[in-house]
C-alpha atoms as a PDB file:
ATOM      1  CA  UNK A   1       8.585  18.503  48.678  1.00  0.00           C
ATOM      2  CA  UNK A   2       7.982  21.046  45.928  1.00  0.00           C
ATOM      3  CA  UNK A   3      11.237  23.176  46.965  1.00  0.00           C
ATOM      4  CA  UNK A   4      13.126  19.679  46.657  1.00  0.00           C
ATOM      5  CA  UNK A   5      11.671  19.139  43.157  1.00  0.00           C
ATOM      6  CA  UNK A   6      12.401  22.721  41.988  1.00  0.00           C
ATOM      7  CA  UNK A   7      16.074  22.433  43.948  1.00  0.00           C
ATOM      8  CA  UNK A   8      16.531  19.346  41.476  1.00  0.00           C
ATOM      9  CA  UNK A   9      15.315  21.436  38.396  1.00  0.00           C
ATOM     10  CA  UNK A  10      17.225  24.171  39.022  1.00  0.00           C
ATOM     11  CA  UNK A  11      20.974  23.160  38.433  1.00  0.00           C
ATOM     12  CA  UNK A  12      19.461  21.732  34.579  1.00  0.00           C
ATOM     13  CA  UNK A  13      20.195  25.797  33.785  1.00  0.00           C
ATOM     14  CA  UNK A  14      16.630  25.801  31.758  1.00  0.00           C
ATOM     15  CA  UNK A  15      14.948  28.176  34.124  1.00  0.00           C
ATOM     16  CA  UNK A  16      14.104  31.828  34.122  1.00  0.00           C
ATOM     17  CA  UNK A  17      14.025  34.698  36.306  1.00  0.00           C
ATOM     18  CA  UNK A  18      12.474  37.877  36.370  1.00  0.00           C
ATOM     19  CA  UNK A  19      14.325  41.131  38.134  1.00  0.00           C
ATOM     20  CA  UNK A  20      12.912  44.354  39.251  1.00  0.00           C
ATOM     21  CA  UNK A  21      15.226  47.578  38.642  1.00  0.00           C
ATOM     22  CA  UNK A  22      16.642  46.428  42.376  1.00  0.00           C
ATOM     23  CA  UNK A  23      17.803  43.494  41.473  1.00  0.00           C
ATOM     24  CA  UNK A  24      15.320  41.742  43.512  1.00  0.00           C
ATOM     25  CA  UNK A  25      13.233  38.331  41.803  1.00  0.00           C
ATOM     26  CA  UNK A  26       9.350  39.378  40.515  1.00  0.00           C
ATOM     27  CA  UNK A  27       8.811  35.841  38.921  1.00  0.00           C
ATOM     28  CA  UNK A  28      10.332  32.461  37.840  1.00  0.00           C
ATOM     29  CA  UNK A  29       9.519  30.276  35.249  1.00  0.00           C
ATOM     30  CA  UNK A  30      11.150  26.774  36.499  1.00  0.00           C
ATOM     31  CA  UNK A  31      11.553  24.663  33.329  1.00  0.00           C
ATOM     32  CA  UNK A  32      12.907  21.026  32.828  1.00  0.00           C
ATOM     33  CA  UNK A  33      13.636  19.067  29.955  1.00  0.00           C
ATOM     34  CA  UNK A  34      11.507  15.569  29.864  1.00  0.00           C
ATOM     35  CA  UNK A  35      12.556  13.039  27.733  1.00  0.00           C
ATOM     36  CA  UNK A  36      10.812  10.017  26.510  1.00  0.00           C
ATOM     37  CA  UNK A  37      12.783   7.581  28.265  1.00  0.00           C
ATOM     38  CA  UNK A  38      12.257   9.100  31.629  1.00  0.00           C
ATOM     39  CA  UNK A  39       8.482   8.788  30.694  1.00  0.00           C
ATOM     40  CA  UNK A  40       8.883   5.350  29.942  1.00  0.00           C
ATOM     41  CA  UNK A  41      11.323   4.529  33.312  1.00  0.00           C
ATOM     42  CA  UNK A  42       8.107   7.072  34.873  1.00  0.00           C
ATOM     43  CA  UNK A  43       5.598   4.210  34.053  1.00  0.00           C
ATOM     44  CA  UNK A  44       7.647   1.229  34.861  1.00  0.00           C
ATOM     45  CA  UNK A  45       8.274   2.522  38.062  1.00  0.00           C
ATOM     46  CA  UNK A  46       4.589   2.340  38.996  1.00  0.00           C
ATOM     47  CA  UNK A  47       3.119   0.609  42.394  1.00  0.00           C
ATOM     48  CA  UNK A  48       0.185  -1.078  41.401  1.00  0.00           C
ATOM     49  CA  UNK A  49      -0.937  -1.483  45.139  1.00  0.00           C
ATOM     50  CA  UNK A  50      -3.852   1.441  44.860  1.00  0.00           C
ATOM     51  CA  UNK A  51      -6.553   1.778  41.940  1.00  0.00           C
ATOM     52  CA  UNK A  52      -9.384   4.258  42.043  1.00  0.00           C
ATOM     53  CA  UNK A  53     -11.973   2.815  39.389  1.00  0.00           C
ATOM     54  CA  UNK A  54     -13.659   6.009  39.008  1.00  0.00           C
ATOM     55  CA  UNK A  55     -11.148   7.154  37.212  1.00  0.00           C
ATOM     56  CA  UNK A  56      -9.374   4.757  34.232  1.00  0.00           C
ATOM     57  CA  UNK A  57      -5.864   3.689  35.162  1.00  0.00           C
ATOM     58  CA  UNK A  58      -4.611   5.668  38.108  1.00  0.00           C
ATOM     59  CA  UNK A  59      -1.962   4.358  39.488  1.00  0.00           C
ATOM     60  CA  UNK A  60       0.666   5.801  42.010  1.00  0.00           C
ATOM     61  CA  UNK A  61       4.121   6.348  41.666  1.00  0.00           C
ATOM     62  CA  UNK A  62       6.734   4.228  44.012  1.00  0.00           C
ATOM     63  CA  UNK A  63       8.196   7.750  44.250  1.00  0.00           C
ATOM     64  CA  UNK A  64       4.682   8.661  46.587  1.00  0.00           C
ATOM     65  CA  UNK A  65       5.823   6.734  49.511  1.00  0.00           C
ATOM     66  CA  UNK A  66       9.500   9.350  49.678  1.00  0.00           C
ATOM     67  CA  UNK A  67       7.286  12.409  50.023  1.00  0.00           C
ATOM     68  CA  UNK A  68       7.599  14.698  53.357  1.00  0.00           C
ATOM     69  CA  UNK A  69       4.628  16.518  53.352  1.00  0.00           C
ATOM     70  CA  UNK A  70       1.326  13.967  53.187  1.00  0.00           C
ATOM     71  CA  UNK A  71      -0.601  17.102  51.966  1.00  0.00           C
ATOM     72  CA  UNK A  72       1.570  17.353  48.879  1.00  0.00           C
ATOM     73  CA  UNK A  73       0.754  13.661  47.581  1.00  0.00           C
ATOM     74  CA  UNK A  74      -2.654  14.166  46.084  1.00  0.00           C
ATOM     75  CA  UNK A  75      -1.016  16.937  43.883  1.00  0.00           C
ATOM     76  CA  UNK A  76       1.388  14.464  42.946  1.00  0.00           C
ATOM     77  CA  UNK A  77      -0.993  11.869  42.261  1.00  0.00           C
ATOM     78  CA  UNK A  78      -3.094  13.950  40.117  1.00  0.00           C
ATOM     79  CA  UNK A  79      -0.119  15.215  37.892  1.00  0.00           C
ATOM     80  CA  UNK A  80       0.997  11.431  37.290  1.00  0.00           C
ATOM     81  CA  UNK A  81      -2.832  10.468  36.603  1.00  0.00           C
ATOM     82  CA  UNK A  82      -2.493  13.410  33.624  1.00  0.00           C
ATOM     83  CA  UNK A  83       0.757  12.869  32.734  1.00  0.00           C
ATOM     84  CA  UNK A  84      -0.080   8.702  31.962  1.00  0.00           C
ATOM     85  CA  UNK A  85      -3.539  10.038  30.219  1.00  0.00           C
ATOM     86  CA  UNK A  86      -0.901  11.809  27.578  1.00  0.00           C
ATOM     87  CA  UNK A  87       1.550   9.215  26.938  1.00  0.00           C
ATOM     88  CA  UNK A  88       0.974   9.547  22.821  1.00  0.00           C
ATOM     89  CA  UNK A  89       2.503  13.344  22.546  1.00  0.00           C
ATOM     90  CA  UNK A  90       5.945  11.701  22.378  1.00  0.00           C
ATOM     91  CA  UNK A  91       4.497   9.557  19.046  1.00  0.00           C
ATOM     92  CA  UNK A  92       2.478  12.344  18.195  1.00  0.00           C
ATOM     93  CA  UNK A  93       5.146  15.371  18.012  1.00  0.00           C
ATOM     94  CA  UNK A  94       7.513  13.119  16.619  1.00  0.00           C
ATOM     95  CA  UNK A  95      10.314  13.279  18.961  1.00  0.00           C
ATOM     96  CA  UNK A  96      12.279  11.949  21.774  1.00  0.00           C
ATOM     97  CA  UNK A  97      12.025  15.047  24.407  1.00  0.00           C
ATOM     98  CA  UNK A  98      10.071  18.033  25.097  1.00  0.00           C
ATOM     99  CA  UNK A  99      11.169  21.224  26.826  1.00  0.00           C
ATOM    100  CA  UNK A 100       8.694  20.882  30.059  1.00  0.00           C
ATOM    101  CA  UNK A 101       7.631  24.509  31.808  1.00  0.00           C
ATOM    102  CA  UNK A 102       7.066  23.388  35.370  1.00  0.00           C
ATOM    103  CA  UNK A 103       5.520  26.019  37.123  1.00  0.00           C
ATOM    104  CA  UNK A 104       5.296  29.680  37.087  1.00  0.00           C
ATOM    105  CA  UNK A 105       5.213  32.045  40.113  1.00  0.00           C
ATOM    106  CA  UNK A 106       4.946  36.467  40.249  1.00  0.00           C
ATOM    107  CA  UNK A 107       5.111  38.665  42.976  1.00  0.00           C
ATOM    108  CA  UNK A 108       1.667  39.123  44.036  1.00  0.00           C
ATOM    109  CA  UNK A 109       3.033  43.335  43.402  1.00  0.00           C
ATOM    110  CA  UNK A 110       3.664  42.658  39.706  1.00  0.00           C
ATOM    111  CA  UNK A 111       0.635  40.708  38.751  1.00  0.00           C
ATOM    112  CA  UNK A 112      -1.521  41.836  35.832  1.00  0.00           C
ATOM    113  CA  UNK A 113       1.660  43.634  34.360  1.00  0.00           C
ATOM    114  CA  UNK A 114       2.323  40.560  31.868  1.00  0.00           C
ATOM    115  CA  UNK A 115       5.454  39.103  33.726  1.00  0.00           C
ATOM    116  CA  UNK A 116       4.175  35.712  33.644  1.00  0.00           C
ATOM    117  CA  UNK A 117       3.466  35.777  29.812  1.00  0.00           C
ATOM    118  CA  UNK A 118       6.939  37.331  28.942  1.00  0.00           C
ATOM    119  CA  UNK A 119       8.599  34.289  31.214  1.00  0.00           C
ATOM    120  CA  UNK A 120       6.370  31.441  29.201  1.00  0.00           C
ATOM    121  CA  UNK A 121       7.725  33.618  25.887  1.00  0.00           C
ATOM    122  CA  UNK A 122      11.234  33.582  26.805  1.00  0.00           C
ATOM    123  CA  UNK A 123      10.969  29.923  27.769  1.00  0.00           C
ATOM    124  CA  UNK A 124       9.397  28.560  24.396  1.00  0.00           C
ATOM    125  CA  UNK A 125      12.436  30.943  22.759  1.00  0.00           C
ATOM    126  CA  UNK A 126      15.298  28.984  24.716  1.00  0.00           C
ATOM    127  CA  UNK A 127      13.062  25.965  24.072  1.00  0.00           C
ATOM    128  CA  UNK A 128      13.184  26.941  20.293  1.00  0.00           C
ATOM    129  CA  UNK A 129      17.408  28.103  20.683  1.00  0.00           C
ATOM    130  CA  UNK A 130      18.158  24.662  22.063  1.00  0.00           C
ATOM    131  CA  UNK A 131      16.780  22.671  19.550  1.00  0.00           C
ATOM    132  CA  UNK A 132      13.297  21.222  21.247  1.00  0.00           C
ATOM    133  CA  UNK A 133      10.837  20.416  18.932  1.00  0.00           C
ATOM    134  CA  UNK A 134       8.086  20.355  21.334  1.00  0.00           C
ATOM    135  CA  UNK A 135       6.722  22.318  24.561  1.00  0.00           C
ATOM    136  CA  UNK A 136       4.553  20.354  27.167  1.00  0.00           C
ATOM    137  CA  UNK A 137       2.722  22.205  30.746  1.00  0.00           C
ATOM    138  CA  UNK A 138       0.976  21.095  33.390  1.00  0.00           C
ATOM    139  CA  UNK A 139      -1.494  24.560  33.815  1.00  0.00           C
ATOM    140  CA  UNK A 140      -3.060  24.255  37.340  1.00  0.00           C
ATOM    141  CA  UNK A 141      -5.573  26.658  36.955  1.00  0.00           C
ATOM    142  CA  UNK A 142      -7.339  28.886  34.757  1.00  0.00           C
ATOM    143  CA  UNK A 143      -4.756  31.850  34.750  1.00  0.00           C
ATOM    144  CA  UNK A 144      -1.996  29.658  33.918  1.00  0.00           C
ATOM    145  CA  UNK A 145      -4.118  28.157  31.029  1.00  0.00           C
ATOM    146  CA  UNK A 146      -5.363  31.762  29.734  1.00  0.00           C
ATOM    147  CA  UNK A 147      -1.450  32.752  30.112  1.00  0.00           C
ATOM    148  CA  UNK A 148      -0.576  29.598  28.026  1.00  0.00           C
ATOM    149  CA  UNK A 149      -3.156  29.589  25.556  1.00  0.00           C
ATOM    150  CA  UNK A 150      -2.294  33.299  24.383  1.00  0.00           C
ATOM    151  CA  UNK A 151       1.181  31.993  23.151  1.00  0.00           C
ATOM    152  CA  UNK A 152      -0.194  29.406  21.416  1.00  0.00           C
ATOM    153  CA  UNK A 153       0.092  25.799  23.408  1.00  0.00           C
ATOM    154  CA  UNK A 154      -3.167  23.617  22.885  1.00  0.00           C
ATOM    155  CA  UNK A 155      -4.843  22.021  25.843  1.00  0.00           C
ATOM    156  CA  UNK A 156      -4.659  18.159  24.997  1.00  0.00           C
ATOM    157  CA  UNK A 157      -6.879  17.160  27.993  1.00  0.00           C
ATOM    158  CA  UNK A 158      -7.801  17.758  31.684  1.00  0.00           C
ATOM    159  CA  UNK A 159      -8.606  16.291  34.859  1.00  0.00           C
ATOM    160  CA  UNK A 160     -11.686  18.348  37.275  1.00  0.00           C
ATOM    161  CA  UNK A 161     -10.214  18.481  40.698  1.00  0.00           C
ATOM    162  CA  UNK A 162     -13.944  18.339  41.577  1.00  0.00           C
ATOM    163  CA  UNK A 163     -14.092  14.258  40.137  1.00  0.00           C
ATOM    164  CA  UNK A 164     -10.165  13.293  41.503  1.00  0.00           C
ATOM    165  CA  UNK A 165     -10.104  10.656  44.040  1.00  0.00           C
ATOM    166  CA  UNK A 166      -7.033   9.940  46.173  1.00  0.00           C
ATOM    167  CA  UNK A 167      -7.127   7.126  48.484  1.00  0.00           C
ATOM    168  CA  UNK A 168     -10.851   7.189  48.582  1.00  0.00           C
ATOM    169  CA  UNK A 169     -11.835  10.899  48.813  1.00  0.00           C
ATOM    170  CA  UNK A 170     -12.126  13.964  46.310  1.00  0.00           C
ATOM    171  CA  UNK A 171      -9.217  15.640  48.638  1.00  0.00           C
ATOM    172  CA  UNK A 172      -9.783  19.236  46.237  1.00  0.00           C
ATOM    173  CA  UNK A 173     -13.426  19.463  46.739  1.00  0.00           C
ATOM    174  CA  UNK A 174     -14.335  23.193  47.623  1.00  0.00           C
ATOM    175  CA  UNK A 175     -11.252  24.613  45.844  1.00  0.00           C
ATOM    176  CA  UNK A 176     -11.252  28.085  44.643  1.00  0.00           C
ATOM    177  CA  UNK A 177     -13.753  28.198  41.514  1.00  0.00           C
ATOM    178  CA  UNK A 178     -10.713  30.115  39.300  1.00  0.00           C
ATOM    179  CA  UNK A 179      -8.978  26.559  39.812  1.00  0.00           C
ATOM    180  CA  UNK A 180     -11.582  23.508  38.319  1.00  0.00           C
ATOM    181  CA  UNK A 181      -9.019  21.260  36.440  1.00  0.00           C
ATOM    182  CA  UNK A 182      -5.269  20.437  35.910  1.00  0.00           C
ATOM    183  CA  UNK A 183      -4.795  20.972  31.999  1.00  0.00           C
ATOM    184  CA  UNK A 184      -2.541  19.264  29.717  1.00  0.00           C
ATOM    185  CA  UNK A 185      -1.061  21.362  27.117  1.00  0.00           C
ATOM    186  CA  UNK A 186       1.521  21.227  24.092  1.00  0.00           C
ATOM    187  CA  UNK A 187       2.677  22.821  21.665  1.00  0.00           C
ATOM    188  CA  UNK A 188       4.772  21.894  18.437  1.00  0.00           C
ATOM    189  CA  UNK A 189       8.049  24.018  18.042  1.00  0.00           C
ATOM    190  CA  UNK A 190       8.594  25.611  14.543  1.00  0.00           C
ATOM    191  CA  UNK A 191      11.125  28.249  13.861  1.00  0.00           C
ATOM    192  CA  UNK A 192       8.144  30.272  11.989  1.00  0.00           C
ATOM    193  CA  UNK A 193       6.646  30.478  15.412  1.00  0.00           C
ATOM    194  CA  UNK A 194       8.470  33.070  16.339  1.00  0.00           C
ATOM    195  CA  UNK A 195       6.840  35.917  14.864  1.00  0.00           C
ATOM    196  CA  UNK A 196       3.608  34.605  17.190  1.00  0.00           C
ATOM    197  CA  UNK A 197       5.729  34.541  20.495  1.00  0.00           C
ATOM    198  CA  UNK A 198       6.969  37.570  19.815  1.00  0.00           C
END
């Protein structure tokens, strides 16, 4: 289900790869561009059949019932349950789309040499080149967040995997420690920015 999403992404032309000296990929940032109306269309496409009252308003997306892999659904859940808890950025930032980073993946052989940093950099400079006024992420874990903090995006708010209930059970209880929550974070584009990203 995730290689269909990121097959989808992909022909958009937003996303970025890193090369070794062989010509072989060391890390892709897969980016997307997420405008307000799709939010909206996002929200009004919700199935109202399941509710978990420990946490406020989760709902499902009708989209749930067309994934493969049962597995992959929590995930899903989760990110919609986040996504819905930051519906005001769109008011906030003042505009009508933000240049989304999607996810972020090294070569287990190149980690710790900064290729996931200079991906997120590059990104928020295409961002910036084709004319997005905003940045939004969905940081999975504390590594992403650390690598997204240090170029400036601000984490809005969370949800603890530990407290996330899908259909009746924490399903990521016992995760890795490194990985407690699924962050929220933005930032607001300016063209004085650069100096930071750079």
């Amino acid at each position: 289900d995730a290689d269909r999403m990121v097959q989808q992404i992909l022909p958009r032309h937003l996303s970025l790869f890193a090369y070794d000296s062989n010509g072989e990929v060391i890390g892709v940032c897969v980016n997307n561009a997420y405008f307000r109306s799709e939010f909206v269309q996002d929200l009004e496409n919700v199935s109202f059949e399941r509710f978990v009252p420990e946490l406020t308003s989760l709902f499902y997306p009708q989209g749930l019932e067309q994934v493969v892999d049962p597995s992959y659904k929590p995930m899903l859940a989760i990110h919609h349950e986040l996504r819905m808890r930051n519906m005001h950025i769109y008011d906030e930032l003042k505009t009508e789309k933000f240049f989304s980073i999607r996810m972020v993946g090294v070569d287990p052989r190149t980690r710790g040499m900064g290729v996931a940093t200079d991906l997120i950099r590059r990104s928020i400079l295409l961002a910036g080149c084709l004319g997005f006024s905003g940045i939004k992420t969905e940081a999975t874990g504390r590594f992403s967040q650390k690598a997204f903090a240090t170029i400036g995006m601000l984490q809005t708010n969370s949800i603890k995997y530990s407290e996330f209930e899908f259909e009746g059970k924490k399903v990521f209880e016992g995760m890795d420690p490194k990985h407690t929550e699924l962050a929220f974070m933005k930032k607001k584009f300016f063209q004085s920015c650069l100096k930071h990203i750079m």
